[in-house]
Protein backbone atom coordinates (compact mmCIF):
# COMPACT_ATOMS: atom_id res chain seq x y z
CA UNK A 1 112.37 71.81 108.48
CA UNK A 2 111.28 75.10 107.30
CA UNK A 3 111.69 73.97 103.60
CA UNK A 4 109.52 71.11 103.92
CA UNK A 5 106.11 73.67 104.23
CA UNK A 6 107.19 75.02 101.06
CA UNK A 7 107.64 74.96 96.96
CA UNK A 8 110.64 76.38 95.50
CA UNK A 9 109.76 77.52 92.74
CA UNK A 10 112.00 77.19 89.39
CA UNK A 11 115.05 79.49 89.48
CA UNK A 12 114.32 82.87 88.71
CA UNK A 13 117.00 85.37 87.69
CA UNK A 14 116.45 88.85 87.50
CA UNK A 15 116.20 90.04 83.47
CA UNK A 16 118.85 92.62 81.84
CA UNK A 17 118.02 96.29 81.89
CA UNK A 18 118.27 97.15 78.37
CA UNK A 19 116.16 99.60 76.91
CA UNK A 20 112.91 100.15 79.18
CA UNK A 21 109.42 99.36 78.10
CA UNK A 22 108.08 102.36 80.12
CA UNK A 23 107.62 105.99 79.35
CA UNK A 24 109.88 108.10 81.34
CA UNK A 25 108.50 108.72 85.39
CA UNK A 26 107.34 111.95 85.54
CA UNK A 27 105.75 114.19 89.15
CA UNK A 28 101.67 114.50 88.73
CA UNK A 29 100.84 118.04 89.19
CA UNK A 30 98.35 118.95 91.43
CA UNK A 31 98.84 116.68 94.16
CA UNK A 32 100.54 118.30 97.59
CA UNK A 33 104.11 116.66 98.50
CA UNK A 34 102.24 114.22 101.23
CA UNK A 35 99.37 112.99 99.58
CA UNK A 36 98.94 109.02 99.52
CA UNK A 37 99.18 106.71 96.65
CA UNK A 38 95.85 107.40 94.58
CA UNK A 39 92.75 104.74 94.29
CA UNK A 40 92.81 104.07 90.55
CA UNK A 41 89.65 102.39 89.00
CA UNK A 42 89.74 101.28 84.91
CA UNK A 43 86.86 102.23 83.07
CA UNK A 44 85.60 100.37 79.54
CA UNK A 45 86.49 103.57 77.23
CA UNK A 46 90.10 104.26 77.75
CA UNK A 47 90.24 106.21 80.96
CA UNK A 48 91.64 105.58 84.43
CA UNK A 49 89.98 107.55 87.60
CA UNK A 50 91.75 108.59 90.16
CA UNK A 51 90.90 109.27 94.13
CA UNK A 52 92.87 111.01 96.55
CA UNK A 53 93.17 112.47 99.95
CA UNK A 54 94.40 116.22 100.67
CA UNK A 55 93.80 119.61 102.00
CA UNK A 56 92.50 121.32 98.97
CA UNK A 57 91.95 125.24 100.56
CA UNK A 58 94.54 125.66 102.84
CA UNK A 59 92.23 125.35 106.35
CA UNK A 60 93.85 121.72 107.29
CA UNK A 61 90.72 119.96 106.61
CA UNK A 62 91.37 117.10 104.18
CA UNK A 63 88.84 116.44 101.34
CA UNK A 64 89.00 114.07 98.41
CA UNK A 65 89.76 115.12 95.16
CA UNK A 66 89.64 113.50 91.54
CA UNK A 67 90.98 113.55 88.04
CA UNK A 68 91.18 110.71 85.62
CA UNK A 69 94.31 109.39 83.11
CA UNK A 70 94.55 108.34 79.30
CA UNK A 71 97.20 107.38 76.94
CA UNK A 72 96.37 110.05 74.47
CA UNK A 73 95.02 112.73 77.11
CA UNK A 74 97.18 112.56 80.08
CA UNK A 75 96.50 113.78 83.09
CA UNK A 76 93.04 116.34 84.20
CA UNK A 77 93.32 118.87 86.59
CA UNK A 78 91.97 117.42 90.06
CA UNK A 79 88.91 118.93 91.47
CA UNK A 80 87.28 118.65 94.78
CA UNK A 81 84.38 116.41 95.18
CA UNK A 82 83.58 115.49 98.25
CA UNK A 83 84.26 117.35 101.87
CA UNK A 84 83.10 116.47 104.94
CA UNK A 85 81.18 119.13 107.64
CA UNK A 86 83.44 117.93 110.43
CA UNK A 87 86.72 115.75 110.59
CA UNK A 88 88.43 114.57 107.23
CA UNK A 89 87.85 111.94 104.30
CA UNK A 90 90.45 109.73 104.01
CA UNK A 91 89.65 107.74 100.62
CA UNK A 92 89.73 104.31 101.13
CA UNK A 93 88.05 102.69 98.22
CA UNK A 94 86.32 103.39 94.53
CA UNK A 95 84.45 100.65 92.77
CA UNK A 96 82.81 100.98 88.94
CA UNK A 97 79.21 99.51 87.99
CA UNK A 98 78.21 98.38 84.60
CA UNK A 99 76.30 101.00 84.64
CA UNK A 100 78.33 103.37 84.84
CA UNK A 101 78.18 104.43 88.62
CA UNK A 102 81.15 104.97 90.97
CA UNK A 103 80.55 103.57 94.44
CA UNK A 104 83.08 105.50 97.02
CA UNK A 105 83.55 104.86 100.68
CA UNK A 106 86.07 107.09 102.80
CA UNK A 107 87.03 106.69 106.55
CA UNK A 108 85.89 110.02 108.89
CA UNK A 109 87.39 110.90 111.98
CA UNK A 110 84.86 113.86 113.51
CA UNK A 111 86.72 113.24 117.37
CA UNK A 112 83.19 111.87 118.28
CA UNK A 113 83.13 109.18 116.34
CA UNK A 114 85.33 107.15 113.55
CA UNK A 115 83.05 105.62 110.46
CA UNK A 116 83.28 105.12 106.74
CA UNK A 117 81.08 107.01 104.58
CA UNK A 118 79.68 106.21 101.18
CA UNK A 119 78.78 108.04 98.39
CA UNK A 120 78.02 107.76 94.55
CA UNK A 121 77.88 109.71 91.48
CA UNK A 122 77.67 108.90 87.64
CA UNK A 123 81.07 108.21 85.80
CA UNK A 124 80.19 111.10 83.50
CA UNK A 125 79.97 113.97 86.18
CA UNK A 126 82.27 112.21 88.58
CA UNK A 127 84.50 115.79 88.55
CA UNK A 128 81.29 117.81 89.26
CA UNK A 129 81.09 118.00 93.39
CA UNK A 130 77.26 118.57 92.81
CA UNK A 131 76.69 114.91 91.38
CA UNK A 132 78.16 113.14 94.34
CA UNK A 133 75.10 111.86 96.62
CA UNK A 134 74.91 113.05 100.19
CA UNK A 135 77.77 110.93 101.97
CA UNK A 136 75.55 107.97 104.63
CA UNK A 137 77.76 106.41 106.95
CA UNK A 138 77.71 102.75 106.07
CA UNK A 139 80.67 101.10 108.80
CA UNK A 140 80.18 102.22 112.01
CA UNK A 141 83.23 102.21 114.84
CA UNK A 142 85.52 101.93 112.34
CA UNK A 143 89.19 102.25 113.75
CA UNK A 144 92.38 103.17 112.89
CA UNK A 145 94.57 102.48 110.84
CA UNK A 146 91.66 102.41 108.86
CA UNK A 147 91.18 99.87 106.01
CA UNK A 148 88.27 99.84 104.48
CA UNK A 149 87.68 98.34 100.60
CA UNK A 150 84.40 98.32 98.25
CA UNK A 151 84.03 95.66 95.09
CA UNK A 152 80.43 94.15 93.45
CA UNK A 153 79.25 92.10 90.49
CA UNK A 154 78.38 94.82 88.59
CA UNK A 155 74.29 94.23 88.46
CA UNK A 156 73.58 95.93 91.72
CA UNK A 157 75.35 93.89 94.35
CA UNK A 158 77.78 95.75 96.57
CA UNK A 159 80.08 94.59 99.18
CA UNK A 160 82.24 96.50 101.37
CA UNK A 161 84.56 95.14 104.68
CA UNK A 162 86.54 97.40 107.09
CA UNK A 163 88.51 97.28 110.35
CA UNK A 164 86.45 97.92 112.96
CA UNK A 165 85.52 97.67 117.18
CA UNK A 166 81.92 97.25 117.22
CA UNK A 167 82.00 93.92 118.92
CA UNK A 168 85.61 93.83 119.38
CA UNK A 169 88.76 94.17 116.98
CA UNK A 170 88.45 92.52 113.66
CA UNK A 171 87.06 92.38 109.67
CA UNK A 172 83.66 93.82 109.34
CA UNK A 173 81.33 93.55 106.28
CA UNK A 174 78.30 95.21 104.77
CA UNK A 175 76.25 94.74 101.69
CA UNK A 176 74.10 96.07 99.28
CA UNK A 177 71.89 94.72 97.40
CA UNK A 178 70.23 97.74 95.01
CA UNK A 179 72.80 99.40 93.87
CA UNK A 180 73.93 101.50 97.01
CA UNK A 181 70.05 102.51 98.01
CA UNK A 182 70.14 100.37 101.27
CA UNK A 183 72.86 98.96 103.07
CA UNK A 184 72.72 95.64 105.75
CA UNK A 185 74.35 96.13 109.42
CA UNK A 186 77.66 95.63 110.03
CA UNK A 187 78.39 91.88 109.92
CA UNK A 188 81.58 90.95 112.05
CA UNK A 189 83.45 87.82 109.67
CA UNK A 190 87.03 88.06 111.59
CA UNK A 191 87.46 89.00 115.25
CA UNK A 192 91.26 89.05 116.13
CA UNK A 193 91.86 86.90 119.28
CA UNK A 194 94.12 89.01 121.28
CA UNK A 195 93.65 92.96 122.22
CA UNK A 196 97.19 94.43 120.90
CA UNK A 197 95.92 92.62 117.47
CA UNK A 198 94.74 94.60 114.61
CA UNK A 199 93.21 93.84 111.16
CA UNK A 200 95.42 95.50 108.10
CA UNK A 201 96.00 95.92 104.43
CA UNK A 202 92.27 94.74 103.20
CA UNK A 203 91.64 93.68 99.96
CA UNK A 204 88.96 92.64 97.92
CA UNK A 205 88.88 91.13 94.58
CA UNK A 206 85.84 90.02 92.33
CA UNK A 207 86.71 86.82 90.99
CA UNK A 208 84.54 83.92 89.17
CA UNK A 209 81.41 81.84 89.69
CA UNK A 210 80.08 84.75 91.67
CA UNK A 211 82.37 85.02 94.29
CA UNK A 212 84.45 87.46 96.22
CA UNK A 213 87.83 86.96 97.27
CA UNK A 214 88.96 88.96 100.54
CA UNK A 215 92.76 88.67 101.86
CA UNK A 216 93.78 90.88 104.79
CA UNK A 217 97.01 90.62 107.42
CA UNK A 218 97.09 91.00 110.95
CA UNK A 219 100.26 93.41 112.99
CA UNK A 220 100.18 93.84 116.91
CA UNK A 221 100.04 97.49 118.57
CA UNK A 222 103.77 98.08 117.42
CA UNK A 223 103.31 97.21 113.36
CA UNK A 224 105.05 93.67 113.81
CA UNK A 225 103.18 91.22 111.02
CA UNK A 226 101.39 88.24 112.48
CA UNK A 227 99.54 86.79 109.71
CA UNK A 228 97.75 86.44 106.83
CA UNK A 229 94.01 85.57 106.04
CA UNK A 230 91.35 84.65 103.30
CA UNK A 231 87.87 84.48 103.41
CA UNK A 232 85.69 84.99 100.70
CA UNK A 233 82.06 85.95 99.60
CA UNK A 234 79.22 84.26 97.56
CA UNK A 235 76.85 86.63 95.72
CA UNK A 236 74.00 84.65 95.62
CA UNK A 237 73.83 83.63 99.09
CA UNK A 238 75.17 86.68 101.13
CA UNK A 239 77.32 84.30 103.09
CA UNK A 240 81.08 84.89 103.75
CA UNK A 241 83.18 81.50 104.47
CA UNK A 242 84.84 81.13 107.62
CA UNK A 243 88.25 83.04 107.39
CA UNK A 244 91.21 80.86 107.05
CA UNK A 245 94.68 81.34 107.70
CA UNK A 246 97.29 81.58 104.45
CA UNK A 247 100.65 82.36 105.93
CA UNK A 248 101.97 82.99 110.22
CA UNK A 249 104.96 84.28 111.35
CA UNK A 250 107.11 82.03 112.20
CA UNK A 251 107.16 81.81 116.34
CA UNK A 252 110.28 82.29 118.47
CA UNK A 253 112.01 84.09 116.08
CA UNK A 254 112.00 87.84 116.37
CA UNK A 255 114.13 88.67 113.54
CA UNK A 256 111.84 87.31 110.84
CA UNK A 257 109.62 89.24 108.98
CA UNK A 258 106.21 88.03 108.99
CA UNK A 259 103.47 88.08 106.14
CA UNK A 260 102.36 91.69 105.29
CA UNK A 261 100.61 93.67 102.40
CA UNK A 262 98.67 91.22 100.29
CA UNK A 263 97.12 91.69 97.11
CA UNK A 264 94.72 89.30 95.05
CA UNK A 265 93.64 88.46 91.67
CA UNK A 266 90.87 85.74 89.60
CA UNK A 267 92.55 85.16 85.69
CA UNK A 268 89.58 82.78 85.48
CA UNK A 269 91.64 79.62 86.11
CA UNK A 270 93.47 80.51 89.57
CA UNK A 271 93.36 83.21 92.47
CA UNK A 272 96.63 84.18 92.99
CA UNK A 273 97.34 86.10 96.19
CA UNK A 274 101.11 87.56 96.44
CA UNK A 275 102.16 89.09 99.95
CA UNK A 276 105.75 90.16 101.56
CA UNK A 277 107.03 87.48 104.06
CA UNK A 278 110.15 86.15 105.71
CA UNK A 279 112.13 84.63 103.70
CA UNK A 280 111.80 80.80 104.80
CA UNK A 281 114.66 79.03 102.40
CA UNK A 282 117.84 78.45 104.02
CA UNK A 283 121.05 78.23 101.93
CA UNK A 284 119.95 81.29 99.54
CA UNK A 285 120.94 85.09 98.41
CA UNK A 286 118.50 86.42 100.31
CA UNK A 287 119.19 86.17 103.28
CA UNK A 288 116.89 83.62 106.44
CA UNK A 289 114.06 85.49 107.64
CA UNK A 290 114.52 88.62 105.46
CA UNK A 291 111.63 90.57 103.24
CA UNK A 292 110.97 88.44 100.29
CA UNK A 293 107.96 88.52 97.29
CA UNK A 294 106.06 85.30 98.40
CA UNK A 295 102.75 83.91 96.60
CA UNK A 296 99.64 81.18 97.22
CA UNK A 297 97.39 80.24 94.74
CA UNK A 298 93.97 77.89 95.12
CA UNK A 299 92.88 76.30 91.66
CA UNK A 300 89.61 75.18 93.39
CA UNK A 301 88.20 79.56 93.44
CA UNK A 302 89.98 79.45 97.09
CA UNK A 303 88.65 76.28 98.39
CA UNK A 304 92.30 74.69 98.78
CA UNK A 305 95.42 76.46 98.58
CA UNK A 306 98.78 74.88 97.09
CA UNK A 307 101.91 75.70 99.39
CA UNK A 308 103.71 78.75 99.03
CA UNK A 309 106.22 79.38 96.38
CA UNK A 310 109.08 82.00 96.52
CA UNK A 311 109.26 83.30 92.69
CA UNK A 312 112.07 85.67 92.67
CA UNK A 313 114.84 84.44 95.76
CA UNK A 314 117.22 86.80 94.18
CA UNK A 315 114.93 89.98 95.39
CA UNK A 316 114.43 90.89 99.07
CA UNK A 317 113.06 94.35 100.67
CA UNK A 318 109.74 95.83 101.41
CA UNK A 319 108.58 99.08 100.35
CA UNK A 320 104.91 99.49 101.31
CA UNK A 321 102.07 98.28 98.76
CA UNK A 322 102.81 96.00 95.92
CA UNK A 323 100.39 95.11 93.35
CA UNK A 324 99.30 92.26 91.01
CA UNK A 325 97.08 93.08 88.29
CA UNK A 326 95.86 91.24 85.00
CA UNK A 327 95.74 92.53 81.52
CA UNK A 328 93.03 91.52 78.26
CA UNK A 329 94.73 88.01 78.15
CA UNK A 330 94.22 87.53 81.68
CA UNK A 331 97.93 87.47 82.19
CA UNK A 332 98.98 88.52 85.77
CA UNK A 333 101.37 91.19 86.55
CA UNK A 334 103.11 91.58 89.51
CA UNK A 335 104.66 95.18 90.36
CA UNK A 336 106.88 95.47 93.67
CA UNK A 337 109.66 97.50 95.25
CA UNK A 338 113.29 95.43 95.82
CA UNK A 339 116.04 95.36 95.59
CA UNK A 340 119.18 92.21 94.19
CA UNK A 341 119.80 90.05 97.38
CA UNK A 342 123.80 89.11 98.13
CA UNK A 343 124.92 91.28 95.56
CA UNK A 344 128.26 93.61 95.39
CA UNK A 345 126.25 96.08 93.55
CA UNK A 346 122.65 96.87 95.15
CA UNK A 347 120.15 96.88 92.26
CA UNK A 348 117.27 98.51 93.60
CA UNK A 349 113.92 100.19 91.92
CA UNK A 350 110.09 98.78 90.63
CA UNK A 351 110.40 95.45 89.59
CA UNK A 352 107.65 93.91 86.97
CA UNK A 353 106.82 89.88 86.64
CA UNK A 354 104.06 88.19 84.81
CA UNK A 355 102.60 84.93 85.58
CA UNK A 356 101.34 82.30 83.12
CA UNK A 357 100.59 78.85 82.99
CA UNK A 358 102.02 78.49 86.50
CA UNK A 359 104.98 80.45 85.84
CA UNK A 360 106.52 83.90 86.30
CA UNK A 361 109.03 85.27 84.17
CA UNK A 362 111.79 86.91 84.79
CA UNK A 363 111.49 90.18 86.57
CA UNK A 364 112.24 93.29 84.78
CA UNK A 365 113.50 96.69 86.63
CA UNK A 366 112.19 100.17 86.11
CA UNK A 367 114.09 103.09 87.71
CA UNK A 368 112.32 105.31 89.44
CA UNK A 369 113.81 109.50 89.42
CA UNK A 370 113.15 108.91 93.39
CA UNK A 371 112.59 105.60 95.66
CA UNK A 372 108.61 104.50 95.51
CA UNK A 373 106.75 103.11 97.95
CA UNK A 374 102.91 101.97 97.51
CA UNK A 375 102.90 101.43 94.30
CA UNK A 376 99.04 100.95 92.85
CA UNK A 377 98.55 100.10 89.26
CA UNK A 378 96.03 100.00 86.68
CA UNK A 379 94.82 98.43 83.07
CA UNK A 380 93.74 100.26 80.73
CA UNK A 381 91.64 98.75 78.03
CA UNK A 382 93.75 95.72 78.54
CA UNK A 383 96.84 96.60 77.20
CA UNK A 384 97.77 100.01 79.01
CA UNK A 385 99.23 99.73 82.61
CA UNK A 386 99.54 102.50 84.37
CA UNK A 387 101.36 102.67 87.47
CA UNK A 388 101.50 105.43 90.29
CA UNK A 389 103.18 105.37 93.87
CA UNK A 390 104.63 108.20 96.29
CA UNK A 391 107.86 108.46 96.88
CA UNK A 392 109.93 106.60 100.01
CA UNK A 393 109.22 108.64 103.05
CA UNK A 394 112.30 108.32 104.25
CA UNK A 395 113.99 110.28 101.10
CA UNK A 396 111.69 113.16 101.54
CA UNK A 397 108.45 114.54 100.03
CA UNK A 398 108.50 114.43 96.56
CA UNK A 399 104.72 113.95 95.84
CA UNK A 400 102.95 111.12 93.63
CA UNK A 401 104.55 109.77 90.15
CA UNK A 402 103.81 107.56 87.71
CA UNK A 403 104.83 105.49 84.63
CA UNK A 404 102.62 103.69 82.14
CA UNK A 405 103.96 100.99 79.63
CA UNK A 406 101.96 99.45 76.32
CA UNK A 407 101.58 96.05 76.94
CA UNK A 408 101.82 92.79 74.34
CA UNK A 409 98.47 91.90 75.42
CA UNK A 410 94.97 92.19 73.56
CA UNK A 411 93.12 95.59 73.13
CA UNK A 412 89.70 95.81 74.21
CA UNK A 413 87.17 97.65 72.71
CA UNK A 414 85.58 100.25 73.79
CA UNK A 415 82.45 99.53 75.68
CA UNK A 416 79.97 102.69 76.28
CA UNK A 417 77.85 103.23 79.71
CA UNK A 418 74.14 104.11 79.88
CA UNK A 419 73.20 107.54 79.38
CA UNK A 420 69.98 107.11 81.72
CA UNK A 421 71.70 108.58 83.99
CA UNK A 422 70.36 112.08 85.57
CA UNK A 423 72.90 115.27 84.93
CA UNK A 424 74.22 117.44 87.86
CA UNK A 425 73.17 120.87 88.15
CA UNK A 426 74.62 123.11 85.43
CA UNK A 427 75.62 126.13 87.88
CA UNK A 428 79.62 126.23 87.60
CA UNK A 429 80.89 125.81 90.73
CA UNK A 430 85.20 126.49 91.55
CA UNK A 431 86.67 124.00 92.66
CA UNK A 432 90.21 125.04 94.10
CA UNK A 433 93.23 123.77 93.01
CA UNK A 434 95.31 122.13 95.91
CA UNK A 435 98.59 124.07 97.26
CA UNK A 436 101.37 122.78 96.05
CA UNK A 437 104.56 124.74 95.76
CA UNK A 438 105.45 126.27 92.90
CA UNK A 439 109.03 124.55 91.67
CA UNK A 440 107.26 121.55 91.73
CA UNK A 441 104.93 122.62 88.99
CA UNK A 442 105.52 122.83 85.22
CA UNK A 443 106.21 126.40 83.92
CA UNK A 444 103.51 126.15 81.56
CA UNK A 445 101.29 126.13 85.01
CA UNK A 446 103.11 128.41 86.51
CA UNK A 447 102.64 130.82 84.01
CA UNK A 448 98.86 130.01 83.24
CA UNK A 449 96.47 132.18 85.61
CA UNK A 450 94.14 130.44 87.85
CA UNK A 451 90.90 132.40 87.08
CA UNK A 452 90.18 133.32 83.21
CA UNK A 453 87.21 135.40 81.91
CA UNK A 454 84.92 132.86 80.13
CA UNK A 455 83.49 135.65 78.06
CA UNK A 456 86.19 137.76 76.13
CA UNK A 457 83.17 140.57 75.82
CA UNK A 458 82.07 140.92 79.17
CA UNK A 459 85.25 142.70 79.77
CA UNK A 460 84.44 144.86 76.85
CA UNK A 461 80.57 145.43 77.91
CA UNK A 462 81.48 146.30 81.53
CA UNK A 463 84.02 149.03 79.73
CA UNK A 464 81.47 150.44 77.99
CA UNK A 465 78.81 150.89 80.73
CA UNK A 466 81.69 152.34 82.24
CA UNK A 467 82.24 155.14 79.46
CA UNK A 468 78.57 155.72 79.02
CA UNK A 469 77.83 156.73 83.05
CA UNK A 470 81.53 158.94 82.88
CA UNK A 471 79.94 161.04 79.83
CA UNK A 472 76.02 161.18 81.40
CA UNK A 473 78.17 162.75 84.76
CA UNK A 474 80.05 165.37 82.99
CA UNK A 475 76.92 166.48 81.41
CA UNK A 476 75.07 166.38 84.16
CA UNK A 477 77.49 168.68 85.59
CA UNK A 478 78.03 170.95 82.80
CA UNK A 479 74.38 171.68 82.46
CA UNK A 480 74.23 172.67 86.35
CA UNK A 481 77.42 174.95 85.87
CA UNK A 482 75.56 176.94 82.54
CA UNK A 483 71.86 176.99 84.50
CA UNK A 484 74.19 178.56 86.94
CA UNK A 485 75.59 181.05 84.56
C-alpha cells in the first residue's frame, strides 16, 4: 500500500569514481572551528559573497562577517560588518538586487526580545562595515530555532518569511515594496496546529511568471519531522496561497523518518523541490523507513504536484542541508550527503546528480578530507559551482571547506551593476580578523603580520624628528654647561 502513493523512478545506480571533476577540498581560513555553513549569494561578474556568523574579537558576542570567492581570485580575508549593541546576529539570509544592493536579515536574541533585523549596503562596499545601513528590526517575536529567509524580483520588491509566535507558532511573512525603505507588518501564512509543533528549514526561491516559491518542514519539541509544506507568493498581488501539504510522516510508525530539510528550484519549465524522507519502497537496498533523497515537482509553477519519486534508492543517510541548484542551461544540480545502501563496503561522501528532461543521472561521489554536513552551494557565472559545508559534528571541529568544479554548462557574461550608488566613508576602519588557532592556518598567514605600516616613510620621518629633538637637547645642554663655565 505504501507504493501505490508513489513513482519509482527509473533505476538509478550510483556512477564510478574515476578521476574527480572537483578541485581538491581545502579548510577556508579565517573562519573559527564552529562557525555554520556560510550564506553564499552569486553575483553577475564572477564573484560569490559570502555571510557568516562568529565571534570576531574574542568578547563572546557573535557578529557577522563577509568575504567573497572567484575562480581566478580565491578566497578574501573576512571582515566584520555588522554587530549588534546587545545579543548576537545570527545570519540567516542575503539576497542580491539588479541593482546591485545586498538585502541581509539576521535573527537577534537581546534576552528581552528575539527579532530579525535587516540591513543593506551596495555590492561594491559590502566589506566596508560603514556602508551597511543601520540594522531595523523587520520580524518581530521571532523564535528559535530561528529560520528566517529573504528573496525579490529584483526591481524593488522584497519578501522575507520567518518562524515566529506573534499570534501563535507558525510561518510569518513581510514585504517590501521600495527596495527595503518600508516594510508591511508581519503577516502570519502558516500557524502550526499543535503547541510542541514548530516551523523549520525555510526556503524561498524566485521562480517564473512573478512568483515565489516557499517550502518549509515542520519537527515537534524533540526534532522528530512531521511534514512538509508549500505555499507560494505572487508579486503583483501581495497575496501568498494557502499553504499546502507536500509530504507527512507516515503515522504509527515511530521508526520512520519523516520529511526534513527541503530545498527548491524554477528551471523555467518545473519547480522541483527535493527533501530527506523515509524511505517508503518496500523490497529495496535501502532499507523501509530509512533516510532517503526524495523529490516533487509541479509543472503547473506549483499549482499541482506529480507524486513523489525516489531518484537514487541505492543512497540512504542524512547529513544536515542538501542543496539543488541550476547552472546557465538551467540544468538542476542536486548536492547531498549519503552514503551506498545494503552494501559490504559503505561508500560514503558528497554525492552530485543533475536533472533534465525529467531525469537525473547518475550520481557522482566527491570525497570529502572530513565528513560534511550542510552543504550550501553556489553558481558562478553559470558554469562555476562552488560548494561549501562544515564538517560532521560528530567527528569534531574542523571548520568550513569547500570544493568548486567547472561545469559543461554555458558561460555567462559578465553583466555590470549601477554605479549610482553612494560610496562609504573613506576613513579606514580595522576590522579584526576572527580567532582561529594557529595550525589551522596556512604558514604563509602565519608568518604574515597582522598590522603593516601603509607608508614605508612614516617610519623614516618619525626617525628623523626623533634625531633632530636628541641633537636640539644636547645643545641645549651644552650651552647651559659653557654659560656656566
Amino acid at each position: 500500500m505504501l507504493c501505490l502513493a508513489f513513482l519509482v523512478t527509473p533505476h538509478v545506480e550510483v556512477k564510478a569514481q574515476g578521476e574527480s571533476p572537483w578541485a581538491p577540498d581545502q579548510r577556508i581560513p579565517g573562519y573559527m572551528d564552529d562557525t555554520y555553513t556560510p550564506v553564499l549569494v552569486a553575483d553577475n561578474n564572477g564573484n560569490v559573497h559570502a555571510f557568516a556568523s562568529q565571534s570576531a574579537d574574542g568578547s563572546g558576542v557573535i557578529g557577522i562577517v563577509y568575504r567573497r570567492w572567484s575562480l581566478n581570485g580565491g578566497w578574501t580575508s573576512p571582515v566584520d560588518i555588522l554587530l549588534p549593541a546587545a545579543g548576537n546576529a545570527i545570519i540567516q539570509s542575503a539576497f542580491l538586487d539588479a541593482d546591485g544592493i545586498f538585502h541581509l536579515v539576521y535573527f537577534n536574541d537581546n534576552f528581552k526580545r528575539s527579532d530579525i533585523y535587516y540591513s543593506h549596503a551596495p555590492l561594491a562596499f559590502a566589506d566596508s562595515s560603514k556602508a551597511w545601513s543601520e540594522p531595523i528590526v523587520i520580524g518581530d517575536s521571532a523564535i528559535q530555532p530561528s529560520y528566517a529567509v529573504l528573496s525579490g524580483d529584483g526591481a524593488g520588491k522584497l519578501i522575507m518569511i520567518y518562524t515566529g509566535n506573534l499570534n501563535g507558532n507558525g510561518v510569518y511573512s513581510v514585504f517590501s515594496s521600495d527596495s527595503g525603505t518600508a516594510w508591511s507588518g508581519s503577516e502570519a501564512i502558516y500557524l502550526v496546529d499543535a503547541l510542541n509543533l514548530v516551523p523549520f528549514s525555510l526556503r524561498l526561491y524566485s521562480g517564473q511568471a512573478g512568483k515565489i516559491h516557499a517550502a518549509w518542514s515542520v519537527v515537534n519539541s524533540v526534532g522528530g519531522d512531521i511534514s512538509l509544506e508549500y505555499a507560494r507568493f505572487d508579486l503583483g498581488t501581495d497575496e501568498w496561497t494557502p499553504a499546502e501539504t507536500l509530504s507527512e510522516k507516515l503515522e504509527g510508525l515511530d521508526d520512520f523518518f519523516g520529511p526534513s530539510f527541503p530545498s527548491l528550484v524554477d528551471n523555467g519549465s518545473e519547480v522541483i523541490v527535493m527533501y530527506n524522507n523515509g524511505n517508503p519502497l518496500p523490497s529495496q537496498r535501502a532499507g523501509l523507513g530509512r533516510p532517503v533523497q526524495m523529490v516533487r515537482v509541479s509543472d503547473d509553477n506549483g499549482d499541482t504536484w506529480k507524486p513523489a519519486t525516489v531518484p537514487f534508492i541505492n543512497l540512504e543517510g542524512r547529513s544536515g542541508e542538501h542543496i539543488v541548484v541550476q547552472d546557465g542551461d538551467h540544468t538542476v544540480h542536486a548536492l547531498f550527503v549519503q552514503r551506498t545502501a545494503g552494501d559490504a563496503e559503505v561508500l560514503g561522501g558528497i554525492w552530485q546528480s543533475e536533472y533534465r528532461n525529467g531525469f537525473w543521472s547518475d550520481p557522482s561521489r566527491f570525497i570529502p578530507t572530513w565528513p560534511a554536513h550542510d552543504l550550501h552551494a553556489a553558481v558562478s557565472q553559470g558554469n562555476v559551482l562552488l560548494l561549501v559545508w562544515r564538517v560532521d559534528p560528530g567527528n569534531g571541529k574542523f571548520g568550513i571547506w569547500f570544493t568548486y568544479k567547472v561545469l559543461d554548462s554555458q558561460a555567462l557574461p559578465l553583466q555590470p551593476y549601477p554605479t549610482s550608488v553612494v560610496a562609504p566613508p573613506t576613513t579606514p576602519t580595522l576590522a579584526l580578523l576572527p580567532t582561529v588557532p594557529p595550525t589551522s592556518l596556512p604558514q604563509i598567514l602565519l608568518e604574515k603580520p597582522l598590522l603593516e605600516t601603509s607608508n614605508p616613510g612614516s617610519a623614516f620621518g618619525v626617525s628623523i624628528i626623533f634625531v633632530a629633538v636628541i641633537l636640539i637637547a644636547v645643545v641645549l645642554i651644552f650651552g647651559v654647561s659653557k654659560n656656566r663655565q
